[in-house]
C-alpha atoms as a PDB file:
ATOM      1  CA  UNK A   1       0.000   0.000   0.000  1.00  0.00           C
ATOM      2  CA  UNK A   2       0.680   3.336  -0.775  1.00  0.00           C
ATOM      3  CA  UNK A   3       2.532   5.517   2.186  1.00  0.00           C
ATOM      4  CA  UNK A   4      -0.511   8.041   3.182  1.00  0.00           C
ATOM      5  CA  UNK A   5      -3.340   6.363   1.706  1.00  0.00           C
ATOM      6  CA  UNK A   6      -5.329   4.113   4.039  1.00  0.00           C
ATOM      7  CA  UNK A   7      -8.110   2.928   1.123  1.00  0.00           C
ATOM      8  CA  UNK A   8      -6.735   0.370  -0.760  1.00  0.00           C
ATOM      9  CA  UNK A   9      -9.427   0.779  -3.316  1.00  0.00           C
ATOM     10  CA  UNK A  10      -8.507   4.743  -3.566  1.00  0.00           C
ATOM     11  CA  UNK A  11      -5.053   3.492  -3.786  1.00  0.00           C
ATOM     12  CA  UNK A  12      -5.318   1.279  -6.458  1.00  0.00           C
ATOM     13  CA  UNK A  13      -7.338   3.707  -8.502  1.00  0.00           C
ATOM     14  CA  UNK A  14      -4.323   6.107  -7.954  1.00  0.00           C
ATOM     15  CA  UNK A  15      -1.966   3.160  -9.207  1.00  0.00           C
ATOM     16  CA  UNK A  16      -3.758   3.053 -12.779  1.00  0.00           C
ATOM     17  CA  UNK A  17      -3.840   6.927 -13.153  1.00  0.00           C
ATOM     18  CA  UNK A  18      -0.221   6.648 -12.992  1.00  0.00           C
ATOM     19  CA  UNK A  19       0.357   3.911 -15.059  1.00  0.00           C
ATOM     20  CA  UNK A  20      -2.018   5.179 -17.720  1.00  0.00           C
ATOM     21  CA  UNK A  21      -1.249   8.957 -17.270  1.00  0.00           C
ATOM     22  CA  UNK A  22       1.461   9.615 -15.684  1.00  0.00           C
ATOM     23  CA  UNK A  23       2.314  12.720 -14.165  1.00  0.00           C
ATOM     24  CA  UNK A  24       5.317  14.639 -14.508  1.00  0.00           C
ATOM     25  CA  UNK A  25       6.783  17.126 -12.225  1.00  0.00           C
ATOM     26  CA  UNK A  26       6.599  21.218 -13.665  1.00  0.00           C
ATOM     27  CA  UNK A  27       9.930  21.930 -12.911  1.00  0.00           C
ATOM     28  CA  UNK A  28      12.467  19.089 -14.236  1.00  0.00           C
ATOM     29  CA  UNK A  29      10.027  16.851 -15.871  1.00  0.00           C
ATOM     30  CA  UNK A  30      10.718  13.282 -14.359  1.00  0.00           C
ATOM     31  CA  UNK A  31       7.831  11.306 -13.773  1.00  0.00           C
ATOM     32  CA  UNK A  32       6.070  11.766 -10.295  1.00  0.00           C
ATOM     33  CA  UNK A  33       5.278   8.890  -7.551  1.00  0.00           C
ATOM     34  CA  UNK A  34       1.835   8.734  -5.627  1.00  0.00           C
ATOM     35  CA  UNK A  35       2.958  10.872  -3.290  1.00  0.00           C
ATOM     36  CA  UNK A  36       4.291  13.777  -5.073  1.00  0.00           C
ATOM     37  CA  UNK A  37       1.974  16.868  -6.400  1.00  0.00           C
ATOM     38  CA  UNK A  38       3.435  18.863  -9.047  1.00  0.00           C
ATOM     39  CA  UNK A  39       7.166  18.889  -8.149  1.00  0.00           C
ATOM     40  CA  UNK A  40       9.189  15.926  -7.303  1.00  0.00           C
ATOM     41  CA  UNK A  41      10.839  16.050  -4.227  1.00  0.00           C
ATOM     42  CA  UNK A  42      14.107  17.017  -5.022  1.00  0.00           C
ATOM     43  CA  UNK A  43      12.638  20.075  -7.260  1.00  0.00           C
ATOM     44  CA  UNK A  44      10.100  20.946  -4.407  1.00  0.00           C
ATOM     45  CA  UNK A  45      12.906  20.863  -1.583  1.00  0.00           C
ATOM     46  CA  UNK A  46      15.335  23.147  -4.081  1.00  0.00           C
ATOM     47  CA  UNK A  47      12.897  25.870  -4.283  1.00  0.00           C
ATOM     48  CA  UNK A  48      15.183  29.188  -4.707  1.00  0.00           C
ATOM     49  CA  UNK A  49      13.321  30.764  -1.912  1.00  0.00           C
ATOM     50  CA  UNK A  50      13.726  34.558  -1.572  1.00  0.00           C
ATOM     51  CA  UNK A  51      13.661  34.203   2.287  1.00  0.00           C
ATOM     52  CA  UNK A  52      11.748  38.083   1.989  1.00  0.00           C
ATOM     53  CA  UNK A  53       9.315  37.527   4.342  1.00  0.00           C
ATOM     54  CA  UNK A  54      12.487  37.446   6.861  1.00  0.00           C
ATOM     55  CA  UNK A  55      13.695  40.495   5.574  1.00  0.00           C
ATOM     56  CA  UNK A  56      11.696  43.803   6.581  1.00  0.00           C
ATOM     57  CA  UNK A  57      13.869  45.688   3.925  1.00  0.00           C
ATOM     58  CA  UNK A  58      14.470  43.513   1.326  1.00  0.00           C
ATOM     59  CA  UNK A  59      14.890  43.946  -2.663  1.00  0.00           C
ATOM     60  CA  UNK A  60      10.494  43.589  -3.065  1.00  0.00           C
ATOM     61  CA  UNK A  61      10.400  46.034  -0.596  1.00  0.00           C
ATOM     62  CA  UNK A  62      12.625  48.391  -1.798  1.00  0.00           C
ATOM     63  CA  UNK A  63      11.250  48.260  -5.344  1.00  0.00           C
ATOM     64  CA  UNK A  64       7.466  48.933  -3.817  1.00  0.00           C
ATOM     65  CA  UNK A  65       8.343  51.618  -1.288  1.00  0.00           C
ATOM     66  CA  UNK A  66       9.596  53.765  -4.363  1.00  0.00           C
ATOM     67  CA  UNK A  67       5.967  53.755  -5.747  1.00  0.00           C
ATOM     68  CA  UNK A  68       3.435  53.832  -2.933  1.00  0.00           C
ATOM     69  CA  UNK A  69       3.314  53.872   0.678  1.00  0.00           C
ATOM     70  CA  UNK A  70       3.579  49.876   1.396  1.00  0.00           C
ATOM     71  CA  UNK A  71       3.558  48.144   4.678  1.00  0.00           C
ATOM     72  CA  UNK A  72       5.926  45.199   3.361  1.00  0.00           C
ATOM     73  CA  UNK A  73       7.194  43.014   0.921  1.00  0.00           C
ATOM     74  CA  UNK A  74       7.740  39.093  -0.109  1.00  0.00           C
ATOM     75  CA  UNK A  75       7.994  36.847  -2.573  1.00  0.00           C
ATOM     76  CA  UNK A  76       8.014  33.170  -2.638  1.00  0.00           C
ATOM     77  CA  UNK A  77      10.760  32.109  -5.006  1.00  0.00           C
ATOM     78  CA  UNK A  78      13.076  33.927  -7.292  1.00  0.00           C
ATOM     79  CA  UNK A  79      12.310  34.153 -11.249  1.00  0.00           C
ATOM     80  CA  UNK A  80      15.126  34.283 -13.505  1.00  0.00           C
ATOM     81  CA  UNK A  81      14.758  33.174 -17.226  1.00  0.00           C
ATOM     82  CA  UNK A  82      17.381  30.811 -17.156  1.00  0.00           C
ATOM     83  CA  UNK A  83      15.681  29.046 -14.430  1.00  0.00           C
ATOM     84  CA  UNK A  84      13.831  26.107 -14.864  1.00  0.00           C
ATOM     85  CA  UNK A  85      11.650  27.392 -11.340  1.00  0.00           C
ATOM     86  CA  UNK A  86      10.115  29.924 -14.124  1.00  0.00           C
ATOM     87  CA  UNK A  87       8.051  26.563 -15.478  1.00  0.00           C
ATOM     88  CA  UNK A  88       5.811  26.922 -12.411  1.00  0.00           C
ATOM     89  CA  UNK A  89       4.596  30.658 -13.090  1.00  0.00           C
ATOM     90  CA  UNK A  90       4.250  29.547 -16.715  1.00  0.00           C
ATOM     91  CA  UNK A  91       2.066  26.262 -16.097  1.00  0.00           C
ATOM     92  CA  UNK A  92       0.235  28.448 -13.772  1.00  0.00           C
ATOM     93  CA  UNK A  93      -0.816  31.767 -16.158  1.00  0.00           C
ATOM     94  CA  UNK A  94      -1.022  29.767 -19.381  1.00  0.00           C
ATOM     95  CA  UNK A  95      -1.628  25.954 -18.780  1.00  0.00           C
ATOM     96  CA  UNK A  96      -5.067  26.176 -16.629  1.00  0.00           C
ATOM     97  CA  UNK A  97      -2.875  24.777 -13.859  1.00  0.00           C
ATOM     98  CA  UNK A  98      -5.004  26.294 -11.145  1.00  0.00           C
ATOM     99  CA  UNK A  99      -4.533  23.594  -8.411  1.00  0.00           C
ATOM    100  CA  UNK A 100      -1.246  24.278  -8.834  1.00  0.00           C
ATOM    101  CA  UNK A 101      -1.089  27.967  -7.932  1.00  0.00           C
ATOM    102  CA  UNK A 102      -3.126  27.021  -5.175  1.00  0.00           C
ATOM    103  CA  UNK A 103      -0.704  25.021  -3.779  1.00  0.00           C
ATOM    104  CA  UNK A 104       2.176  27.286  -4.314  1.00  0.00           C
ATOM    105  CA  UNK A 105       0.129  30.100  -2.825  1.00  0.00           C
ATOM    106  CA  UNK A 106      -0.409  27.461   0.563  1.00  0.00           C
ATOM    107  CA  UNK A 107       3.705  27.285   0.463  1.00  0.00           C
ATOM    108  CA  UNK A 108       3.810  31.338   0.148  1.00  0.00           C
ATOM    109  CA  UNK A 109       1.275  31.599   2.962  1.00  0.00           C
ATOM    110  CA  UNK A 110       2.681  29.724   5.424  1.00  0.00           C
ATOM    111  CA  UNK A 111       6.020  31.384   5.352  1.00  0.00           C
ATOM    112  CA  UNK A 112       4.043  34.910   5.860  1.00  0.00           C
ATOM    113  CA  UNK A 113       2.105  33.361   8.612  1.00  0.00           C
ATOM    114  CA  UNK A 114       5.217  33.222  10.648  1.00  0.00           C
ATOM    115  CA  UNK A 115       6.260  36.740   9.423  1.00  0.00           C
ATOM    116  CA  UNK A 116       5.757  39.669  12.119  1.00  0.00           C
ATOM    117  CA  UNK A 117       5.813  41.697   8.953  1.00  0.00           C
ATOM    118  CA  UNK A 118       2.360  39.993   7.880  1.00  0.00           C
ATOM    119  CA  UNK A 119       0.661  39.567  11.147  1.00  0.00           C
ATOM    120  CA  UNK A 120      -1.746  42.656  10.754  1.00  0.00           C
ATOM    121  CA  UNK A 121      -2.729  41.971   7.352  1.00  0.00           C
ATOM    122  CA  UNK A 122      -6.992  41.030   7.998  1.00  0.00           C
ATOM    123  CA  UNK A 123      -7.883  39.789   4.530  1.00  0.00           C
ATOM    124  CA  UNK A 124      -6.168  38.395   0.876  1.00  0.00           C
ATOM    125  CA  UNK A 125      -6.995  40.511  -2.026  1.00  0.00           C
ATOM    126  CA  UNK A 126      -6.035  39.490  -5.567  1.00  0.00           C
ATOM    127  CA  UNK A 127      -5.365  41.838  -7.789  1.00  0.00           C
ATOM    128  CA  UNK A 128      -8.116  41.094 -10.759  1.00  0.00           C
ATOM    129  CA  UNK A 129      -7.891  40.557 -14.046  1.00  0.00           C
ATOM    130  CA  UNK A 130     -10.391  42.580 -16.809  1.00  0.00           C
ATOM    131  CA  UNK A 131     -13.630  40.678 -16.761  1.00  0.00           C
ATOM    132  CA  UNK A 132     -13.071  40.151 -20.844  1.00  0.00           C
ATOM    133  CA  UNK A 133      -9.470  38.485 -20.151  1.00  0.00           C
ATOM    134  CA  UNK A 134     -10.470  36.544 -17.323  1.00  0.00           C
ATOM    135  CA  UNK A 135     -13.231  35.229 -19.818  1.00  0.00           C
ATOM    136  CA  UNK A 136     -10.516  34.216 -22.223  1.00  0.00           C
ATOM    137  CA  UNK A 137      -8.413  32.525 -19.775  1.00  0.00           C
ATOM    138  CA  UNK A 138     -11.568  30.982 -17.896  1.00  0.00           C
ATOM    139  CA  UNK A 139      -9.505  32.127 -14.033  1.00  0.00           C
ATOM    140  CA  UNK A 140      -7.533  34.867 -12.333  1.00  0.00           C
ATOM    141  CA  UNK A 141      -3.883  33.050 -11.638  1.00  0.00           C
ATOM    142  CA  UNK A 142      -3.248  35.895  -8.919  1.00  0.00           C
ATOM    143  CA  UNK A 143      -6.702  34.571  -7.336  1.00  0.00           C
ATOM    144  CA  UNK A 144      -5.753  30.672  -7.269  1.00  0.00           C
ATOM    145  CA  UNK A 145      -2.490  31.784  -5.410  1.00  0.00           C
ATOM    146  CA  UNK A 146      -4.195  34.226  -3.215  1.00  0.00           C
ATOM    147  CA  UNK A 147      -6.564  32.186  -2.515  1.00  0.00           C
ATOM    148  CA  UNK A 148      -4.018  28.883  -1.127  1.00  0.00           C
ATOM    149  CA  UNK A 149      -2.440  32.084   0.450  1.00  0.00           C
ATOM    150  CA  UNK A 150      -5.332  32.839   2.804  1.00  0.00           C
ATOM    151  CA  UNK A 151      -6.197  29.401   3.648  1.00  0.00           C
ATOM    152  CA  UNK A 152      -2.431  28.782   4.923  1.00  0.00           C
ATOM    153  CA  UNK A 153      -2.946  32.493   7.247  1.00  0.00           C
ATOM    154  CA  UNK A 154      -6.184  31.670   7.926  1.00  0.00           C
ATOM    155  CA  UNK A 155      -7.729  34.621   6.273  1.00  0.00           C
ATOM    156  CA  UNK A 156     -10.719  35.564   4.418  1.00  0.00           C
ATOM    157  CA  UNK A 157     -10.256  35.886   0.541  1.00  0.00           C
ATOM    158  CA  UNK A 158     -11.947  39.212  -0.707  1.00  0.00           C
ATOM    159  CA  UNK A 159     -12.268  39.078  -4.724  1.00  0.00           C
ATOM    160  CA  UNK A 160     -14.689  41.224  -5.160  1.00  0.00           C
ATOM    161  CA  UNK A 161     -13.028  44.295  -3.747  1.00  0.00           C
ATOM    162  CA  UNK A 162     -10.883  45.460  -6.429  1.00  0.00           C
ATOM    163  CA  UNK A 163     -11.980  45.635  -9.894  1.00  0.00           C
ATOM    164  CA  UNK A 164     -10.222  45.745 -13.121  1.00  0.00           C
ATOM    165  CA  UNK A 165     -12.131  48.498 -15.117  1.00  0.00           C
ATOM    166  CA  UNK A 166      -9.903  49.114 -18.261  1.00  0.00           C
ATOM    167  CA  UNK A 167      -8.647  46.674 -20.405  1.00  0.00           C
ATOM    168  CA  UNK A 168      -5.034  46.540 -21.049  1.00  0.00           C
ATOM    169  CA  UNK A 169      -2.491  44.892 -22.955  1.00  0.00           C
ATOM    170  CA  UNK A 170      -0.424  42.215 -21.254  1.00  0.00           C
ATOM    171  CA  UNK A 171       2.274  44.076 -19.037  1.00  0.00           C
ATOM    172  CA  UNK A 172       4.579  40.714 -20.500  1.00  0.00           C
ATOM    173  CA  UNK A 173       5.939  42.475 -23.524  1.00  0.00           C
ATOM    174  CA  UNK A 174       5.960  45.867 -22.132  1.00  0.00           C
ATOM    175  CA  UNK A 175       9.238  47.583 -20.535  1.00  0.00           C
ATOM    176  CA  UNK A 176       9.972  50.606 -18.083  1.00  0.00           C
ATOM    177  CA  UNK A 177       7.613  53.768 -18.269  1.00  0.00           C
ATOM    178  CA  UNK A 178       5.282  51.780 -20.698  1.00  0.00           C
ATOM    179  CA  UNK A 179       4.146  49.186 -17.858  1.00  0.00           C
ATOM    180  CA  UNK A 180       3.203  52.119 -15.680  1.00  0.00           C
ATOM    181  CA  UNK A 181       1.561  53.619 -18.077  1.00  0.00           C
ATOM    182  CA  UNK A 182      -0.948  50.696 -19.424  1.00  0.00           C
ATOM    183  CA  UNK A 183      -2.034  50.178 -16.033  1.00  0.00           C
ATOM    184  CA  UNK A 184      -2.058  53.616 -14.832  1.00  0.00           C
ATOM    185  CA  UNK A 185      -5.824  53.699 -13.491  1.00  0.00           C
ATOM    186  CA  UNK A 186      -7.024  50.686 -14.553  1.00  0.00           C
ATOM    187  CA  UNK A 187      -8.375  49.543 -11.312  1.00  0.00           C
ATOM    188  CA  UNK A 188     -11.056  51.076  -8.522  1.00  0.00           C
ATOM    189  CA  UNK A 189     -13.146  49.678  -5.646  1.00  0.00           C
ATOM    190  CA  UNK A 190     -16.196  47.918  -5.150  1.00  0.00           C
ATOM    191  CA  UNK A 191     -18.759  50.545  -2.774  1.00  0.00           C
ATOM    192  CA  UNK A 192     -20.739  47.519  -1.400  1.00  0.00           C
ATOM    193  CA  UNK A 193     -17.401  45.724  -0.495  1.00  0.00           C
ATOM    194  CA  UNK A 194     -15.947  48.141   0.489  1.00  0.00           C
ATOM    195  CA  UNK A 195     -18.647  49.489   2.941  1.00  0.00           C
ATOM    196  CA  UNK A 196     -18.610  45.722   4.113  1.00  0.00           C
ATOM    197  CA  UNK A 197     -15.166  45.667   5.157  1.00  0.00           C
ATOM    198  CA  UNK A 198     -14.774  49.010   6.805  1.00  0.00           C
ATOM    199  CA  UNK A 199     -17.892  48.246   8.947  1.00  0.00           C
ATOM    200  CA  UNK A 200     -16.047  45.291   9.766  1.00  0.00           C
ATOM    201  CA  UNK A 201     -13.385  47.451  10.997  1.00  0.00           C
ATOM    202  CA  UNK A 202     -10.528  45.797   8.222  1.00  0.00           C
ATOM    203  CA  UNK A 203      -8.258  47.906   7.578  1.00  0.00           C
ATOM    204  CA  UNK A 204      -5.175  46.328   6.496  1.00  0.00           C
ATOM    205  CA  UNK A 205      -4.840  44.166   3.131  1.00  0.00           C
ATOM    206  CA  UNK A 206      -2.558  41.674   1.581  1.00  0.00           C
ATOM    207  CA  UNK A 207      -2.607  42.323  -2.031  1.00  0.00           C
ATOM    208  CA  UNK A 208      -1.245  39.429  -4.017  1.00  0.00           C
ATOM    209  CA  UNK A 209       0.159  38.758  -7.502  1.00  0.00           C
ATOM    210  CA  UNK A 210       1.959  36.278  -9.369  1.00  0.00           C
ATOM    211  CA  UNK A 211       5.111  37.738 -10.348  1.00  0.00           C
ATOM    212  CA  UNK A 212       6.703  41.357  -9.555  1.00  0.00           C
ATOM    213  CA  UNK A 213       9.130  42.827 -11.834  1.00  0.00           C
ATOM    214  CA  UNK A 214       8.755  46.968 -12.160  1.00  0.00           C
ATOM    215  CA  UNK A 215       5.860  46.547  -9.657  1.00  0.00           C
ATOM    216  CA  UNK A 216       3.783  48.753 -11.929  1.00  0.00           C
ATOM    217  CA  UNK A 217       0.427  46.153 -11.707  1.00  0.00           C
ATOM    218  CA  UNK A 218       0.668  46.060  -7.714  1.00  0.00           C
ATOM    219  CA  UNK A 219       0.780  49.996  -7.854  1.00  0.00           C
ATOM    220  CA  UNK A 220      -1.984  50.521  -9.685  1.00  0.00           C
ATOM    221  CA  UNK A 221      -3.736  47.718  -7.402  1.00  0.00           C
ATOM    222  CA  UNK A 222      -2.929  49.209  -4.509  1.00  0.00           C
ATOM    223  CA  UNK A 223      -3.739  52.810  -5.193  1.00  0.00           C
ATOM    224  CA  UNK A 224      -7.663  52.799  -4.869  1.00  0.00           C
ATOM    225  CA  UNK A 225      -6.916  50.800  -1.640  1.00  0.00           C
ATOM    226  CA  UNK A 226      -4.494  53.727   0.268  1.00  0.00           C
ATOM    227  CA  UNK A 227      -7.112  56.344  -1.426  1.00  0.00           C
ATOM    228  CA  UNK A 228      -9.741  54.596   0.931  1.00  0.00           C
ATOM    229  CA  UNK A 229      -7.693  54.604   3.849  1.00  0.00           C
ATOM    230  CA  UNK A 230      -6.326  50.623   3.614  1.00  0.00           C
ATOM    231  CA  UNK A 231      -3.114  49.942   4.421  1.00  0.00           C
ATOM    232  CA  UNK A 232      -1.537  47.390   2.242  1.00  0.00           C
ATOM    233  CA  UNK A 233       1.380  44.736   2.185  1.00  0.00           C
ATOM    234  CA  UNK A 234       1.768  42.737  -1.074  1.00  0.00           C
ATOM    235  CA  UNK A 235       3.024  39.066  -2.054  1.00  0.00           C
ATOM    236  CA  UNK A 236       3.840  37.620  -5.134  1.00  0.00           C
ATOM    237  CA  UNK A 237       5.003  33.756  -5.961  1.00  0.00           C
ATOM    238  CA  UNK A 238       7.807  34.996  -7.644  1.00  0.00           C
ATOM    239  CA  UNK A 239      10.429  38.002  -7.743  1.00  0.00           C
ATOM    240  CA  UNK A 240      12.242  39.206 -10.614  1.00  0.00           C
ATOM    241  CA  UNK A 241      15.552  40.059 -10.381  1.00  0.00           C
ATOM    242  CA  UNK A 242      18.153  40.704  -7.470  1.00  0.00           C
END
């Protein structure tokens, strides 16, 4: 029997999946035992983790603080493009892999649960995608990982607070001033959520995304938020650059 399944009918079921369809892992592509979800074990214990959440000023934070007034900082992993790591973020945005991003966000969120820089946040936001795009795509990749995020801290997932009310072009082939400038007011709040979470007396967010690299997306994100007196801290699975 399996190690960590007790139904030897469940396991056996298991068993033909992976003799049928076998699974490969994301990063390296070996084929993946039973046990294993997404990364093998050797790829999923050599994570290049950023160690941010540590770190009160730390690269992420540095490269946010410039922009807007942020509380702090992390990201899960580092993204370089001669990594293979960058597989995961890819698999993620363009392979449907939402159970994936899931997981990663539980492996972000646990780290920030132990973070004193995290321990005020009071609810997960995601920054959104347009309604047309996320129609295209059929999900929100920032929203799978925030929402495996929230369920490691234990916090409520709010996607219906920001909104996404200009469609732009993908930040992905877009450098410097021009990133800034395709997403410059492209996002506002929800009144009705918003009303519900002041009465609630939240006040501080955790805006996540999938990657930052200029941090012109979280920006814009997070400007409607300080306009209505939130304070905000951000996440993102991945960091790019030093």
């Amino acid at each position: 029997m399996c190690k960590g399944f007790s139904n030897p009918f469940l396991s056996g079921i298991l068993g033909l999946r992976e003799l049928f369809f076998p699974r490969r892992c994301v990063v390296c592509g070996r084929f993946l035992s039973i046990e294993e979800q997404d990364l093998c074990a050797d790829c999923l214990s050599g994570i290049p983790l950023t160690y941010q959440w540590e770190i009160g000023q730390n690269a992420a934070f540095e490269r946010l603080a410039r922009r807007f007034e942020v509380e702090g900082v992390a990201a899960l992993l580092f993204f370089g493009s001669e990594s293979d790591y960058r597989k995961i973020l890819y698999a993620i945005k363009y392979s449907g892999r939402c159970q994936l991003g899931y997981r990663m966000g539980r492996l972000l969120g646990t780290q920030l649960a132990g973070s004193r820089m995290f321990s005020r946040c009071q609810a997960v936001v995601p920054v959104p995608l347009h309604p047309l795009r996320r129609w295209k795509r059929g999900y929100n990749q920032a929203e799978e990982i925030a929402r495996g995020v929230a369920s490691a801290m234990d916090l409520p997932l709010e996607t219906t607070l920001l909104q996404r009310c200009r469609y732009t072009r993908t930040q992905t082939r877009l450098r410097g001033d021009a990133k800034t400038k395709n997403v410059q007011g492209a996002f506002q709040l929800q009144p009705v959520s918003t009303a519900r979470l002041q009465k609630a007396g939240i006040r501080h967010l955790l805006l996540i995304d999938d990657v930052l690299t200029t941090g012109s997306t979280l920006a814009a994100s997070a400007d409607p938020l300080l306009q209505a007196g939130f304070r905000v801290n951000c996440a993102t699975l991945a960091f790019a650059g030093g």
